[in-house]
Protein backbone atom coordinates (compact mmCIF):
# COMPACT_ATOMS: atom_id res chain seq x y z
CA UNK A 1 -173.17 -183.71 -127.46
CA UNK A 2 -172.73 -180.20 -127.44
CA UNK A 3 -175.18 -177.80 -126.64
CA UNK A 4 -176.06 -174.86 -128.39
CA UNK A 5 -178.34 -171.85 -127.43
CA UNK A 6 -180.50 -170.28 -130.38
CA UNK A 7 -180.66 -166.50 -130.36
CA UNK A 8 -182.57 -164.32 -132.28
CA UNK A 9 -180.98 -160.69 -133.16
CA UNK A 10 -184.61 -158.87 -134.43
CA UNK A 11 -183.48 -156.73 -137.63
CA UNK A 12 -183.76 -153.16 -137.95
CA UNK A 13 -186.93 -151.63 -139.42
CA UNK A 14 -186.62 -149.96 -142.48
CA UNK A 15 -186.39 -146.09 -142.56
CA UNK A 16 -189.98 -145.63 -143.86
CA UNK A 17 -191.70 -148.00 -141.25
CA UNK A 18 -189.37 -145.78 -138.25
CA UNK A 19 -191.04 -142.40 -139.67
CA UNK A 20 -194.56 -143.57 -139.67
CA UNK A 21 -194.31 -145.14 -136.18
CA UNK A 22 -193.09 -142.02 -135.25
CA UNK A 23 -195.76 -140.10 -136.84
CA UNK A 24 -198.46 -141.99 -134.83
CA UNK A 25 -196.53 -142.23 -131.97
CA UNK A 26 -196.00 -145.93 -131.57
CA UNK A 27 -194.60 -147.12 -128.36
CA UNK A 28 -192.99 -151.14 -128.65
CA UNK A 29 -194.75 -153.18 -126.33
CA UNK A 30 -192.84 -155.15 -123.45
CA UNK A 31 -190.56 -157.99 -124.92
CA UNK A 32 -189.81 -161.65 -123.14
CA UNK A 33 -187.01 -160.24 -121.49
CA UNK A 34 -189.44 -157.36 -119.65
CA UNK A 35 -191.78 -159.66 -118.73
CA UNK A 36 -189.40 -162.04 -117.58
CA UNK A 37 -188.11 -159.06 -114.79
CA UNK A 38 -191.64 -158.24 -114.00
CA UNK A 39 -192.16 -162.13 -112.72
CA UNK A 40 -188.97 -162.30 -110.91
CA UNK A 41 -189.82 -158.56 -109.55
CA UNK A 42 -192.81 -160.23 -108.14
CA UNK A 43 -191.20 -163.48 -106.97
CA UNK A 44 -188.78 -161.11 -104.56
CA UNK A 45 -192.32 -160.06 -103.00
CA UNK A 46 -193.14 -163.86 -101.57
CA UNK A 47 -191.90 -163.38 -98.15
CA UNK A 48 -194.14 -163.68 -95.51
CA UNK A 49 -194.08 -160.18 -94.08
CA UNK A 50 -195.07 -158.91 -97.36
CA UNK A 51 -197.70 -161.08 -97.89
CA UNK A 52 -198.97 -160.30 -94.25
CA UNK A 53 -199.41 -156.81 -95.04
CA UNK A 54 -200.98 -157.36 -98.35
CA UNK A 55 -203.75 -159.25 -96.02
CA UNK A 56 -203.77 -156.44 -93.53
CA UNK A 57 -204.35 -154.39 -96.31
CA UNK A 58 -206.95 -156.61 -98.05
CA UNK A 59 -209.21 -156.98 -94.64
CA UNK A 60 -212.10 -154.43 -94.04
CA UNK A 61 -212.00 -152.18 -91.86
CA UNK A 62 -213.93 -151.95 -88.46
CA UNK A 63 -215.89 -148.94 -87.45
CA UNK A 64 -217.63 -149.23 -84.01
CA UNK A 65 -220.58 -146.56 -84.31
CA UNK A 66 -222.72 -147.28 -80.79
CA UNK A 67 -221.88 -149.74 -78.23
CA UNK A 68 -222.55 -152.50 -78.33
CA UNK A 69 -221.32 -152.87 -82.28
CA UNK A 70 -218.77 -155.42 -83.31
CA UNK A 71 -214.87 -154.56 -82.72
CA UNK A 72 -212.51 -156.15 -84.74
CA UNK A 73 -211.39 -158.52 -82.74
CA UNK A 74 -214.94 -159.97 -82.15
CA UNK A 75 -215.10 -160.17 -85.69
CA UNK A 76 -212.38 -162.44 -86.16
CA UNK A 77 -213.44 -164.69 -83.62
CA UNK A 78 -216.97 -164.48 -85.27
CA UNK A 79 -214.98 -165.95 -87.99
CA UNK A 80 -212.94 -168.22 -86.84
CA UNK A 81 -216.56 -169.82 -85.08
CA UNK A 82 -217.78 -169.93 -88.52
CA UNK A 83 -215.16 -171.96 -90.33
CA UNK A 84 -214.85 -174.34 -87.64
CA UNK A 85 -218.73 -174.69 -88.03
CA UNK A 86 -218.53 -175.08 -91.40
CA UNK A 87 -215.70 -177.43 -91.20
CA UNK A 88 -217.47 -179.93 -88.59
CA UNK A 89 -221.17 -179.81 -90.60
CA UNK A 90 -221.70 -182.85 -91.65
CA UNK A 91 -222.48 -183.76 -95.68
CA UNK A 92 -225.87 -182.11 -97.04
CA UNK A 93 -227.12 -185.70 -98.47
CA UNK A 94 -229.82 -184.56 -100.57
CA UNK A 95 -227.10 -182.64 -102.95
CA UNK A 96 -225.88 -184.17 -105.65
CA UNK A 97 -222.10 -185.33 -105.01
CA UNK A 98 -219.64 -184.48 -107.73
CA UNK A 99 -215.96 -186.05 -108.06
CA UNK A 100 -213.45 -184.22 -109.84
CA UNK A 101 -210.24 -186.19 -111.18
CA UNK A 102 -206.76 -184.87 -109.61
CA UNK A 103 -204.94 -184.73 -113.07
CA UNK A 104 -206.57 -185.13 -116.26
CA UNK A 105 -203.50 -186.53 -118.02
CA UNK A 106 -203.24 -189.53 -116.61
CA UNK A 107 -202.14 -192.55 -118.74
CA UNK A 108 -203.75 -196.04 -118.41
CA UNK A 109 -200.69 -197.41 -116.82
CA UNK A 110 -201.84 -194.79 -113.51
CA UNK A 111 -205.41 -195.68 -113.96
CA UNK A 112 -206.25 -199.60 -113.37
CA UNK A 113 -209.41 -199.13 -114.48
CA UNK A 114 -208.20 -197.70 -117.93
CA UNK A 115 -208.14 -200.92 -119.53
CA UNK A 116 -211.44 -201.78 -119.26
CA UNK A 117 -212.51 -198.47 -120.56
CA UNK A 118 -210.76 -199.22 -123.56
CA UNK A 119 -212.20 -202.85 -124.15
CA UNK A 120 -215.35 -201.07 -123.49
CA UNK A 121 -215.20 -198.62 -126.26
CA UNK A 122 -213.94 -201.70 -128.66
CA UNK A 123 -217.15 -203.69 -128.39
CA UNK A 124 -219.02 -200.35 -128.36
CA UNK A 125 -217.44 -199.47 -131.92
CA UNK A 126 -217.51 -203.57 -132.97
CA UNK A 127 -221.57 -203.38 -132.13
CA UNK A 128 -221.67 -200.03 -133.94
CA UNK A 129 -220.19 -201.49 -137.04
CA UNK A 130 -222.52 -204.41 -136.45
CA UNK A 131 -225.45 -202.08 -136.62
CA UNK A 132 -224.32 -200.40 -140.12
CA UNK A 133 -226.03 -201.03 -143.37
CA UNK A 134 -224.07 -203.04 -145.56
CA UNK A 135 -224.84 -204.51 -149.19
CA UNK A 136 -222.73 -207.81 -148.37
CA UNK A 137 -225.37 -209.98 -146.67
CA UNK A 138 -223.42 -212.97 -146.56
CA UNK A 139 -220.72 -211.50 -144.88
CA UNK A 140 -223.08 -210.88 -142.12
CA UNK A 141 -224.59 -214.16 -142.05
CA UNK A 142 -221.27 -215.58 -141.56
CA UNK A 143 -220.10 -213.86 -138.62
């Protein structure tokens, strides 16, 4: 098989649709290929050093009025003492606890219990059919 790549070659607007654009002053907005640079322009920013600075950046800043105030440094250990609180609380058992499924595309093949889900819904829809008005009464009586 050979491949073949599909290209599109957009068409020159007509000389009447050029003048009013630039009448109005339209500006073309940013095509697949702009967008494309502006992701990979981004992408180039993943190393670690930049993102370290973007979280220097991103933290608040400490200003120590009086003494006795919080410096920065006892504010990230104030922190840290929080989220390993947090972490180590155990389960509030009074709240309602709420699974949420990994994927939601998963096929009955990855799901064991998929199978009876689906016998479920037959005799649902069998018992729903059952419950139908129907004009042939000895149809019913028979079954």
């Amino acid at each position: 098989m050979s491949k073949r790549s599909i290209v599109f070659n957009r068409p020159e607007d007509p000389s009447f649709i050029k003048r009013i654009k630039e009448s109005i002053g339209y500006r073309e907005g940013p095509t697949v290929d702009t967008k494309r640079q502006r992701l990979e322009n981004d992408d180039s920013d993943s190393d670690p050093e930049t993102q370290r600075v973007r979280e220097e950046e991103e933290t608040p800043q400490v200003v120590v009025l009086k003494p006795g105030d919080l410096t920065a440094e006892e504010a990230e250990k104030e922190k840290k003492k929080l989220d390993k609180e947090k972490a180590e609380k155990p389960a509030d058992l009074s709240q309602r606890i709420i699974f949420k499924s990994k994927s939601k595309t998963s096929t009955s093949g990855d799901n064991p219990g998929g199978s009876k889900e689906k016998k479920s819904s037959k005799s649902q829809k069998k018992e729903a059919q059952k419950s139908k008005l129907s004009f042939d009464d000895e149809e019913n009586e028979e079954d």
